[in-house]
N, C-alpha and C. Protein backbone atom coordinates (compact mmCIF):
# COMPACT_ATOMS: atom_id res chain seq x y z
N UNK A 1 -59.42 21.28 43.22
CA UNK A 1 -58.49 20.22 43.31
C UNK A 1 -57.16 20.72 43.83
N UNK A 2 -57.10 20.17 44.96
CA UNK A 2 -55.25 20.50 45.00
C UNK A 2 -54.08 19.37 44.40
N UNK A 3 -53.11 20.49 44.17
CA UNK A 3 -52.49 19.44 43.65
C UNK A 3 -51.13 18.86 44.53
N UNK A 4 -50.56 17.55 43.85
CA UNK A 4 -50.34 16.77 44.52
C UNK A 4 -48.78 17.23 45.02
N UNK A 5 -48.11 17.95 46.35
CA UNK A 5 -47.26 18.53 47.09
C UNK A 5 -45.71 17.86 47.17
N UNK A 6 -46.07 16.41 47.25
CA UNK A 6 -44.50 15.22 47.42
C UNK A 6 -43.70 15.47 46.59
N UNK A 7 -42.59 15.11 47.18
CA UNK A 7 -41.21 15.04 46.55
C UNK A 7 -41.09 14.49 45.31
N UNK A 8 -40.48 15.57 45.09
CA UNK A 8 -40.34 14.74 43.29
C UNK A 8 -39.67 13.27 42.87
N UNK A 9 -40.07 12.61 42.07
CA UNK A 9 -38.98 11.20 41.76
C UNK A 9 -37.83 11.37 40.99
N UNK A 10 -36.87 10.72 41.46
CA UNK A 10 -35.71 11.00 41.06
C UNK A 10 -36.06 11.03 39.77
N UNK A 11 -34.91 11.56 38.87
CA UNK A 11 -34.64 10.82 36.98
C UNK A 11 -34.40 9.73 36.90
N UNK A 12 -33.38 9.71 37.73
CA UNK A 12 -32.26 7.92 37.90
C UNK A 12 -32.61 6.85 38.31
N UNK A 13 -33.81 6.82 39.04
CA UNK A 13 -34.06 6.35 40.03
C UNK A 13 -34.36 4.59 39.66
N UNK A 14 -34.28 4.60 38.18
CA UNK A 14 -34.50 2.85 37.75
C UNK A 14 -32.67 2.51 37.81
N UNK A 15 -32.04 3.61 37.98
CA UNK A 15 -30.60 3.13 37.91
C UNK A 15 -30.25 1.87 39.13
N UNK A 16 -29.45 0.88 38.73
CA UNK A 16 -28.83 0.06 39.84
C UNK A 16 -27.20 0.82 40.19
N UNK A 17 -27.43 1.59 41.37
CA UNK A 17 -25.98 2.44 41.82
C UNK A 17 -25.31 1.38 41.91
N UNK A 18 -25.55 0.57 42.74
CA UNK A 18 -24.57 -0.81 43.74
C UNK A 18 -23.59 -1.02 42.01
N UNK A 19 -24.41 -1.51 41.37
CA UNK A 19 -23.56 -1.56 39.82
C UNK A 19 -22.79 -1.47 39.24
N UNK A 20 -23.34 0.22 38.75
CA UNK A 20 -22.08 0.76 38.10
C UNK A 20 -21.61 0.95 39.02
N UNK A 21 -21.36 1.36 40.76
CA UNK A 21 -19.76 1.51 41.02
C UNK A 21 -18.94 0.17 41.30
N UNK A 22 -19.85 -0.87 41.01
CA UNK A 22 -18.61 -2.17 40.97
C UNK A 22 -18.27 -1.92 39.54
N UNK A 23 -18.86 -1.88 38.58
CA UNK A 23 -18.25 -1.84 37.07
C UNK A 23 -17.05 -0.84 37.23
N UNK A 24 -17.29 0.43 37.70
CA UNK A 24 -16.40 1.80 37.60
C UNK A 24 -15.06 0.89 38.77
N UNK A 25 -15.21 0.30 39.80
CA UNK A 25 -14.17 0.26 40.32
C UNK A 25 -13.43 -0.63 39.66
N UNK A 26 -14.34 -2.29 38.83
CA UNK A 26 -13.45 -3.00 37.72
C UNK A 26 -12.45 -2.52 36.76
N UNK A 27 -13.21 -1.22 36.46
CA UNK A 27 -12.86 -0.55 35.17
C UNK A 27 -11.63 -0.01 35.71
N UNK A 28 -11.22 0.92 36.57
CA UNK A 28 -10.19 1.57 37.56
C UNK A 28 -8.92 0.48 37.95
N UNK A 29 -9.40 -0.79 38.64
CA UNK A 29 -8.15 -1.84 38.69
C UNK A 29 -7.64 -2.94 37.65
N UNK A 30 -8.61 -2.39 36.70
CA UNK A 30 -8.29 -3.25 35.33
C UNK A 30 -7.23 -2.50 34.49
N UNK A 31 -7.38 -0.78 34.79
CA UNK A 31 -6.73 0.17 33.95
C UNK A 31 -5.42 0.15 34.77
N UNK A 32 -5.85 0.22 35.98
CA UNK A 32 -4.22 0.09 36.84
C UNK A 32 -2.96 -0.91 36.50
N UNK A 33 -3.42 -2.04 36.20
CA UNK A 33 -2.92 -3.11 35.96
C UNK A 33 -2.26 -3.28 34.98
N UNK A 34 -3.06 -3.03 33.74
CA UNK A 34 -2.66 -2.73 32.24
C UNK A 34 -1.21 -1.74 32.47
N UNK A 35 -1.76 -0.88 32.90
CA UNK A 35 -0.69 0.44 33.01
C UNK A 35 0.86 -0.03 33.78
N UNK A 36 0.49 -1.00 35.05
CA UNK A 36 1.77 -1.34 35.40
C UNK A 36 2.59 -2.59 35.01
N UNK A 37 1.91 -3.53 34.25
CA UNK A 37 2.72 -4.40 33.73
C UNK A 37 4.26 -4.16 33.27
N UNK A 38 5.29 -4.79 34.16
CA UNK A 38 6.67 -4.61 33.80
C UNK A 38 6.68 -5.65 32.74
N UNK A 39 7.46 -4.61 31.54
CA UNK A 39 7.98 -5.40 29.81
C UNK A 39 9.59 -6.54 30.62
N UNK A 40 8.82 -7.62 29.95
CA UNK A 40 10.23 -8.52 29.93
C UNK A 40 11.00 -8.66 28.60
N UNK A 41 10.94 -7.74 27.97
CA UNK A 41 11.99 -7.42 26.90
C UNK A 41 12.90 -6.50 27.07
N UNK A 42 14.18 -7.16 27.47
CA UNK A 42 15.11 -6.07 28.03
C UNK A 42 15.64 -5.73 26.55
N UNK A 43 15.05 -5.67 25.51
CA UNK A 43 16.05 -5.06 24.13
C UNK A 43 15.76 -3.89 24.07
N UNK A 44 14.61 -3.43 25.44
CA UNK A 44 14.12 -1.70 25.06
C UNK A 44 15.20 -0.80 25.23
N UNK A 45 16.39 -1.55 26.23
CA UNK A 45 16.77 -0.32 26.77
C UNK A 45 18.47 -0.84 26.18
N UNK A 46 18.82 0.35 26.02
CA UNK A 46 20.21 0.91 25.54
C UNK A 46 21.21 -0.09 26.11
N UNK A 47 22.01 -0.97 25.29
CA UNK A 47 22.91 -1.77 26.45
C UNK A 47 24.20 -1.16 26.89
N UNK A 48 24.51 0.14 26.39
CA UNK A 48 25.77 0.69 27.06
C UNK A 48 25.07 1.75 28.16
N UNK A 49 23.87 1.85 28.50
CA UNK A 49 23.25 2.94 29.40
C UNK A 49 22.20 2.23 29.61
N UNK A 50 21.63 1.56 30.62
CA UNK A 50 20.27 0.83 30.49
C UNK A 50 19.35 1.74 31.24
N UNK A 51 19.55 2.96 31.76
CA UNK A 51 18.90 3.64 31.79
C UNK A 51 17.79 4.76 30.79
N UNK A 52 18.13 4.31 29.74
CA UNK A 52 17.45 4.92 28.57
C UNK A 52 17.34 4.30 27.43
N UNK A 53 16.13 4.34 27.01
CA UNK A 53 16.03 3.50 25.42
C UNK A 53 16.39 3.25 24.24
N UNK A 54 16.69 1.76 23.90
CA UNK A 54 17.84 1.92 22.85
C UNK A 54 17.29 2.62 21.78
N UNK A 55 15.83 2.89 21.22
CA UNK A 55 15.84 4.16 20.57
C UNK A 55 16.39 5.42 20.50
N UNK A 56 16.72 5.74 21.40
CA UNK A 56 16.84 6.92 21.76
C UNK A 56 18.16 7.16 21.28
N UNK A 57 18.59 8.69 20.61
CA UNK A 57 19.71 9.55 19.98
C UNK A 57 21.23 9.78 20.84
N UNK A 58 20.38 9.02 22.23
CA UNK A 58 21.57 9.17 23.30
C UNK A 58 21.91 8.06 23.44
N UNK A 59 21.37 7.01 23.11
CA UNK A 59 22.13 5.68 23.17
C UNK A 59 23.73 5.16 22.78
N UNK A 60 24.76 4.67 23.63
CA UNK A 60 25.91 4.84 23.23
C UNK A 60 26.80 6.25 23.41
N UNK A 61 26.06 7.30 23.82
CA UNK A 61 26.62 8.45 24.18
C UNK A 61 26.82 8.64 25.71
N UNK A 62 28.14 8.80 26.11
CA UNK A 62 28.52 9.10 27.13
C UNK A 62 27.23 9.74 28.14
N UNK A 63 27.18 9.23 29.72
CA UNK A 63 26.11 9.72 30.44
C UNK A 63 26.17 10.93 30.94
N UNK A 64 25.40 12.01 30.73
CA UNK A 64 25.72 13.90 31.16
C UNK A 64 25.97 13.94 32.87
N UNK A 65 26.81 13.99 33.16
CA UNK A 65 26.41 14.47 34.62
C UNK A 65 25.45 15.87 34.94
N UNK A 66 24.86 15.48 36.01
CA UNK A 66 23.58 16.62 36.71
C UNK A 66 23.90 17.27 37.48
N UNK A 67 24.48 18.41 37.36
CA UNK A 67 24.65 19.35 38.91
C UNK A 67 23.34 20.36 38.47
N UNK A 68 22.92 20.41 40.17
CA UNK A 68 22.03 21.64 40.58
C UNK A 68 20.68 20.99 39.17
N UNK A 69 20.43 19.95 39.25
CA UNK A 69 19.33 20.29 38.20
C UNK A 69 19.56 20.74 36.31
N UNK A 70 20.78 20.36 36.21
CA UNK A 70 21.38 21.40 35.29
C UNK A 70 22.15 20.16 34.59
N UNK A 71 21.77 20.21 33.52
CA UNK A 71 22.46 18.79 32.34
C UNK A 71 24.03 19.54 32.29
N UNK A 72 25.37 18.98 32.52
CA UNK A 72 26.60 19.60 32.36
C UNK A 72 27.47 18.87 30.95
N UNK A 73 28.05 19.01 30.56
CA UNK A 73 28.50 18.39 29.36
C UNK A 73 30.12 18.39 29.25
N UNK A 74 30.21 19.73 29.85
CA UNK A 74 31.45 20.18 30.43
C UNK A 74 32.42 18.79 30.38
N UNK A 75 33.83 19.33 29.65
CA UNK A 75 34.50 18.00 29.38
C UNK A 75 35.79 18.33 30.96
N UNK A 76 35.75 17.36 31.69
CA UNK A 76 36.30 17.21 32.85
C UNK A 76 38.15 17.16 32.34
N UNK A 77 38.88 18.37 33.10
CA UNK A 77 40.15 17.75 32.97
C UNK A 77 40.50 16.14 33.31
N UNK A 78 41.16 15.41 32.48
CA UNK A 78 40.99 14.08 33.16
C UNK A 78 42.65 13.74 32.24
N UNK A 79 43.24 14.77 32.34
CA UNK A 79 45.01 14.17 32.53
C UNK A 79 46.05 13.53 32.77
N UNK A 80 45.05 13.62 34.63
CA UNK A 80 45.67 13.24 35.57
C UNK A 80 45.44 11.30 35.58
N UNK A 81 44.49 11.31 35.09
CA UNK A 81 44.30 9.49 35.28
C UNK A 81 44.96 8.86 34.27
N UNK A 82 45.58 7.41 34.59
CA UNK A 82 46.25 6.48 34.03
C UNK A 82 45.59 5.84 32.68
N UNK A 83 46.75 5.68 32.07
CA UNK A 83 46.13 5.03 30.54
C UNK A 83 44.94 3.77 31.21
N UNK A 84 43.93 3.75 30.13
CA UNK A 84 43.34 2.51 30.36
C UNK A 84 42.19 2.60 31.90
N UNK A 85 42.26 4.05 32.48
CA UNK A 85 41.28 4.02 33.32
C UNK A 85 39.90 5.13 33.19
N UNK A 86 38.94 4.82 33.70
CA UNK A 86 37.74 5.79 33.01
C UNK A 86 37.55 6.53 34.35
N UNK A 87 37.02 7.70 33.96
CA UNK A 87 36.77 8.37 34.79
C UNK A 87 35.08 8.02 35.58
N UNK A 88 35.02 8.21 36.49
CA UNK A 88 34.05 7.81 37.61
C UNK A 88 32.87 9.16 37.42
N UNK A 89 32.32 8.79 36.57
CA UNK A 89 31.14 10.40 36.45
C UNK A 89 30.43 10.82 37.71
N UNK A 90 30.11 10.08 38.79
CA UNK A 90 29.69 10.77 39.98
C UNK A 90 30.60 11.62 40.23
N UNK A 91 32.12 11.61 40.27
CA UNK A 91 33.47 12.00 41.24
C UNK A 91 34.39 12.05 39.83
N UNK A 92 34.45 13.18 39.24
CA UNK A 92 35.50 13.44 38.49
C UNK A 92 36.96 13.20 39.40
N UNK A 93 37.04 13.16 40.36
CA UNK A 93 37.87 13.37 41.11
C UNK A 93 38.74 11.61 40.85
N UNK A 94 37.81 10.49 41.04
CA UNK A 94 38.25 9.44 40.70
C UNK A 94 37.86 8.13 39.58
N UNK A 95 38.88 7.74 39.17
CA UNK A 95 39.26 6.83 37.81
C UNK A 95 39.35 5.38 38.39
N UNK A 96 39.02 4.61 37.30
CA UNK A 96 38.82 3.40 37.80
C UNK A 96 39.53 2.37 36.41
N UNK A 97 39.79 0.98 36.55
CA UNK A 97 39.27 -0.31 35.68
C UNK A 97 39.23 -0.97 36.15
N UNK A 98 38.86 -2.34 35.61
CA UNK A 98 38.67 -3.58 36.23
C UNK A 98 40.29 -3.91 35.86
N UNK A 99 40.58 -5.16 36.84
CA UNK A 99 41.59 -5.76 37.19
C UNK A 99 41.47 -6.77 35.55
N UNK A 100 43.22 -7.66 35.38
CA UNK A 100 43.10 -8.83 34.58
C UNK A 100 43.10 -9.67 35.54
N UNK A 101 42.52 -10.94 34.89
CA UNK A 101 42.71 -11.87 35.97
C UNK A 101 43.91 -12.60 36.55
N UNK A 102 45.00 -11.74 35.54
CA UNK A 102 46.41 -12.19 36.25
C UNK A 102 46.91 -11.28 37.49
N UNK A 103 46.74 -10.25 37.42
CA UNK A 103 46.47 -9.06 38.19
C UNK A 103 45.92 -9.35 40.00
N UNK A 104 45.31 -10.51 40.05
CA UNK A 104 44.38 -10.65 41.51
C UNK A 104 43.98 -12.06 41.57
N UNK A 105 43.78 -11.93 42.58
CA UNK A 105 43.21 -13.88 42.61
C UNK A 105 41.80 -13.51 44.32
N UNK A 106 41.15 -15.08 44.04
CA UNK A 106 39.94 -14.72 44.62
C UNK A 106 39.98 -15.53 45.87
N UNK A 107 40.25 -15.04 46.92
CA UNK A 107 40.74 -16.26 48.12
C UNK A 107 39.69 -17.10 48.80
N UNK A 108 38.53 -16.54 48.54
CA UNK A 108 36.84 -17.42 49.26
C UNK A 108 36.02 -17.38 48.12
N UNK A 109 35.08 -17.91 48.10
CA UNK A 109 33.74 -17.54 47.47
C UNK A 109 33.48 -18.04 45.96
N UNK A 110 32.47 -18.23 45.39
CA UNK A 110 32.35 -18.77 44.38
C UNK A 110 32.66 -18.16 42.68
N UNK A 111 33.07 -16.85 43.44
CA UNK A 111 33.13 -16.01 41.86
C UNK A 111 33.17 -14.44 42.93
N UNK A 112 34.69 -13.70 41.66
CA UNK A 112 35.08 -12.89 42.32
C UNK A 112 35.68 -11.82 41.11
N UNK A 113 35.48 -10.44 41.71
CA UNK A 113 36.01 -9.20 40.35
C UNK A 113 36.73 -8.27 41.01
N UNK A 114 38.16 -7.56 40.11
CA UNK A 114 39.21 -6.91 40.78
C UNK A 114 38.78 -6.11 39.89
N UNK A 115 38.96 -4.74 41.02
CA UNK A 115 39.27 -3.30 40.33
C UNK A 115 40.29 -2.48 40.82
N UNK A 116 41.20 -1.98 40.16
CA UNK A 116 41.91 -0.80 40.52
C UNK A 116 41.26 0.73 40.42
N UNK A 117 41.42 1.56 41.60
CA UNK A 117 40.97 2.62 41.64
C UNK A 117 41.88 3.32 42.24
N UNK A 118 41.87 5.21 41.44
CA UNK A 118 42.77 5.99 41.87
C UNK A 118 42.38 6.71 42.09
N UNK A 119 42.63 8.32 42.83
CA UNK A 119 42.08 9.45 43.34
C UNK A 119 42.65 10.57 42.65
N UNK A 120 42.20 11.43 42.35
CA UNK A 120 43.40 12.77 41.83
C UNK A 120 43.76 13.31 43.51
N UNK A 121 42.61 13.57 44.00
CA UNK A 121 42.85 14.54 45.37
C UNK A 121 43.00 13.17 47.06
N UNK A 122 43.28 12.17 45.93
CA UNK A 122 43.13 11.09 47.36
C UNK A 122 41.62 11.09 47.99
N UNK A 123 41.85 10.44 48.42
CA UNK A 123 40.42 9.79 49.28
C UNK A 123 40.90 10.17 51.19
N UNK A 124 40.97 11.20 52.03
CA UNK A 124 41.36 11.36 53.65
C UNK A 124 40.69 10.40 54.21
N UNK A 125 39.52 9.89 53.88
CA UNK A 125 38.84 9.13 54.61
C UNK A 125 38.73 7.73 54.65
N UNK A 126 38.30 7.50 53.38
CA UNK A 126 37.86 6.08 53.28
C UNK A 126 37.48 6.10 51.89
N UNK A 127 37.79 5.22 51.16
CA UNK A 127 37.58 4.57 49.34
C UNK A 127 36.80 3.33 49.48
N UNK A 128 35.57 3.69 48.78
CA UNK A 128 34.07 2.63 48.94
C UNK A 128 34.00 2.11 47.74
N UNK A 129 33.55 0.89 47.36
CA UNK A 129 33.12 0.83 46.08
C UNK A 129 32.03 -0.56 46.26
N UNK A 130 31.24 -0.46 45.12
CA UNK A 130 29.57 -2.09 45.28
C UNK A 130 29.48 -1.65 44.49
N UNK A 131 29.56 -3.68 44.14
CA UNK A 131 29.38 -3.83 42.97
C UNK A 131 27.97 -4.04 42.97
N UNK A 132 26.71 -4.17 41.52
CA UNK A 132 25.34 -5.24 41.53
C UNK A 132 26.37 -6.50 40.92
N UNK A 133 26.02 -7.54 41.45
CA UNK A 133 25.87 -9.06 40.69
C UNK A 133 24.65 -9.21 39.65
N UNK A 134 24.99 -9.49 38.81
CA UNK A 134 24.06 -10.23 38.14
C UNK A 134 24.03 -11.40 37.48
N UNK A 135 23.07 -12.41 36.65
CA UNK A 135 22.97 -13.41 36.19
C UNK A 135 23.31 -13.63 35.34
N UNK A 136 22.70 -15.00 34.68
CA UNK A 136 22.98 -15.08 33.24
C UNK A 136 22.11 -14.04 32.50
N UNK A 137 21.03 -13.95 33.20
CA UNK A 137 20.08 -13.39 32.50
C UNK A 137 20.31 -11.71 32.13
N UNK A 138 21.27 -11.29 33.10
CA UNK A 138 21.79 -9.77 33.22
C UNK A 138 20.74 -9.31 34.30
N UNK A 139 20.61 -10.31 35.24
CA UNK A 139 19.14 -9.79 36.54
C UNK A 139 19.81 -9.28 37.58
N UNK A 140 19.41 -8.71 38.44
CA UNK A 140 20.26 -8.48 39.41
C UNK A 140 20.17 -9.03 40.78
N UNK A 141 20.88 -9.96 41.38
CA UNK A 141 20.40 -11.06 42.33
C UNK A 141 21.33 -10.73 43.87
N UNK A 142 22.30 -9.84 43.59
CA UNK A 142 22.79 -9.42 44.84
C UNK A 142 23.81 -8.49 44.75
N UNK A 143 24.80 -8.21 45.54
CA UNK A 143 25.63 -7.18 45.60
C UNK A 143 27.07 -7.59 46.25
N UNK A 144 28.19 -6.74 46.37
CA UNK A 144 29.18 -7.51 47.13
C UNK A 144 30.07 -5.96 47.09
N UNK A 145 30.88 -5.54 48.18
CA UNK A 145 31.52 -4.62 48.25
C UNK A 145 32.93 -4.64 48.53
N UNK A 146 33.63 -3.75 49.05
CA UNK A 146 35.01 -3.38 49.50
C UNK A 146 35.60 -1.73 50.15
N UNK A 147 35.89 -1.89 50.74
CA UNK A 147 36.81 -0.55 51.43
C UNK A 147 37.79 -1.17 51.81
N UNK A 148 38.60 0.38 51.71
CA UNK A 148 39.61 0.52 52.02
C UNK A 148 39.72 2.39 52.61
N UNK A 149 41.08 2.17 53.96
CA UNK A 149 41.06 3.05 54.91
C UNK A 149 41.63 4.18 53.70
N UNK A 150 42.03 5.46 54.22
CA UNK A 150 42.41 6.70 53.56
C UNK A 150 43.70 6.50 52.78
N UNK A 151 43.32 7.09 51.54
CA UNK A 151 44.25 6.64 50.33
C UNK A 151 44.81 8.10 49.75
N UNK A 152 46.41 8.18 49.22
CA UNK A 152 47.12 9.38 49.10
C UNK A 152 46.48 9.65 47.47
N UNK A 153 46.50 11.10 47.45
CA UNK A 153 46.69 11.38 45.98
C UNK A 153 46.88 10.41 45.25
N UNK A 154 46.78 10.50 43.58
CA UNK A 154 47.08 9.53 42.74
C UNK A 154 47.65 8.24 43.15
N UNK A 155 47.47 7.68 44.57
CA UNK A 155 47.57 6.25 45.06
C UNK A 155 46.55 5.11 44.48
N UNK A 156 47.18 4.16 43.66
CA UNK A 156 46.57 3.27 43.21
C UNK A 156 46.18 2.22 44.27
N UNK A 157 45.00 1.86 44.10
CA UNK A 157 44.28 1.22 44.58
C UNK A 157 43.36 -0.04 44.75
N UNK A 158 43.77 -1.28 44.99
CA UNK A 158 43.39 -2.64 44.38
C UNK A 158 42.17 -2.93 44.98
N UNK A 159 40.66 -3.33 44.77
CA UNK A 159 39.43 -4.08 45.21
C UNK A 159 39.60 -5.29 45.07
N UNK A 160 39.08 -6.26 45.84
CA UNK A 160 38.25 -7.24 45.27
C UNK A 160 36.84 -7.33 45.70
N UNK A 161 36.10 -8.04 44.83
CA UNK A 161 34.95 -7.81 45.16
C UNK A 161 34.63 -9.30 45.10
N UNK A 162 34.22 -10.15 46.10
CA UNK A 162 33.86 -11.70 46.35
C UNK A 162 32.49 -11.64 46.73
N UNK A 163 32.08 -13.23 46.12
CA UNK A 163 30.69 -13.85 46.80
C UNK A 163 30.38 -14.96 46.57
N UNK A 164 29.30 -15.63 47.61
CA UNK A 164 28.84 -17.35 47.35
C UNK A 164 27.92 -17.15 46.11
N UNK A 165 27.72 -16.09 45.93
CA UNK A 165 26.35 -16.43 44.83
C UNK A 165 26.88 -17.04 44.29
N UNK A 166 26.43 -18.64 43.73
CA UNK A 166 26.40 -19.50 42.59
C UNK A 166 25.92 -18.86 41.12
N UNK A 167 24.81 -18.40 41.48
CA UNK A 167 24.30 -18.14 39.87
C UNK A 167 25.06 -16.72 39.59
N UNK A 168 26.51 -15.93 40.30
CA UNK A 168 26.64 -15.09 39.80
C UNK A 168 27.25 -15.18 38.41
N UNK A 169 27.10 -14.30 37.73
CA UNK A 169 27.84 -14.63 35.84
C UNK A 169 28.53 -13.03 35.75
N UNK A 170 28.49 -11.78 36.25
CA UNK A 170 28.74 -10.78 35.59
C UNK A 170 28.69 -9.64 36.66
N UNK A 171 29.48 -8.94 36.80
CA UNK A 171 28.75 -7.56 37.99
C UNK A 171 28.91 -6.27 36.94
N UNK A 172 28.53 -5.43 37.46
CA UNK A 172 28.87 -3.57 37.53
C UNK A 172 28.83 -2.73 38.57
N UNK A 173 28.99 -1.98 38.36
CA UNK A 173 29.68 -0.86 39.52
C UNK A 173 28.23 -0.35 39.61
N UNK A 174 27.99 0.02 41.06
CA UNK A 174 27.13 0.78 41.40
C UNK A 174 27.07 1.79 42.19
N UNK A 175 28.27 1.91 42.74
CA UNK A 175 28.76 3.02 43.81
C UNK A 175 30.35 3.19 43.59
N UNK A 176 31.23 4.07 43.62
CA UNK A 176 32.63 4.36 44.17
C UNK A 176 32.41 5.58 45.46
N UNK A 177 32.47 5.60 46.30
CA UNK A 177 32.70 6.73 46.95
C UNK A 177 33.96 7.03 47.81
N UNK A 178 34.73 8.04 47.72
CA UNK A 178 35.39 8.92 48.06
C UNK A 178 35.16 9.99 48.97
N UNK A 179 35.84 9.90 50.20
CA UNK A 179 35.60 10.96 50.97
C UNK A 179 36.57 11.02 52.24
């Protein structure tokens, strides 16, 4: 008798492949999904830093500036700036506040915010500043800016910052630049 030479049968071979890789790819964009759902509970995050969670031990604590990769803590001479103005943590160099509203008035637009800004070393170039707008909701729905040409040493410095947005309710600073 000889015996019988053919290819062996698979193990698997009652398996339906087509199957499981539709199940495995369900399983894959079902997990994706889960995973990216953005939380609409803004109480997670810190309201004086919304960059970090109001759990968190740093909440309410001043934001570290980053040089080189490197957390700094380093307390900035800051002498030189006027009562009542904060220092600008990108640019130790410049101090800021918002305006009162007796202080400025808004000549276009539906809603408008004054800031004074100063330089220790002046600005040779040009003094930038954008604001975000946001809502009632604290969303962020647009932006609105200001410059001004090259500004002296400790030269104070008036913004306004205007816009049509209707639904605006509130801004913050999102840029000062100096240069």
């Amino acid at each position: 008798m000889t015996q019988n030479q053919g290819s062996p049968k698979p193990k698997f071979s009652g398996i339906n492949w087509p199957v499981v890789g539709l199940v495995c790819v369900a399983a894959v964009i079902f997990t994706m999904l889960v995973n990216t759902e953005e939380s609409v509970d803004d109480s997670y995050w810190c309201e004086s830093n919304p960059s970090i969670a109001a759990t968190s031990e740093n909440c309410g604590k001043p934001i570290l500036k980053k040089t080189n990769q490197i957390e700094s803590d380093t307390v900035q001479d800051s002498s030189w700036k006027p009562a009542n103005f904060e220092i600008w943590l990108d640019n130790p160099n410049v101090a800021w506040r918002w305006l009162k509203g007796n202080e400025f008035r808004c000549d276009y637009g539906d809603s408008c915010w004054g800031m004074m800004i100063i330089a220790k070393e002046g600005c040779p170039n040009n003094l930038y500043a954008e604001l975000s707008i946001l809502d009632a909701n604290n969303i962020q729905i647009s932006y609105t800016n200001d410059s001004l040409s090259s500004t002296l040493p400790l030269q104070k410095s008036k913004m306004i910052f205007e816009t049509f947005e209707k639904d605006a309710e509130s801004a913050r600073i999102s840029k000062i630049s100096c240069y």
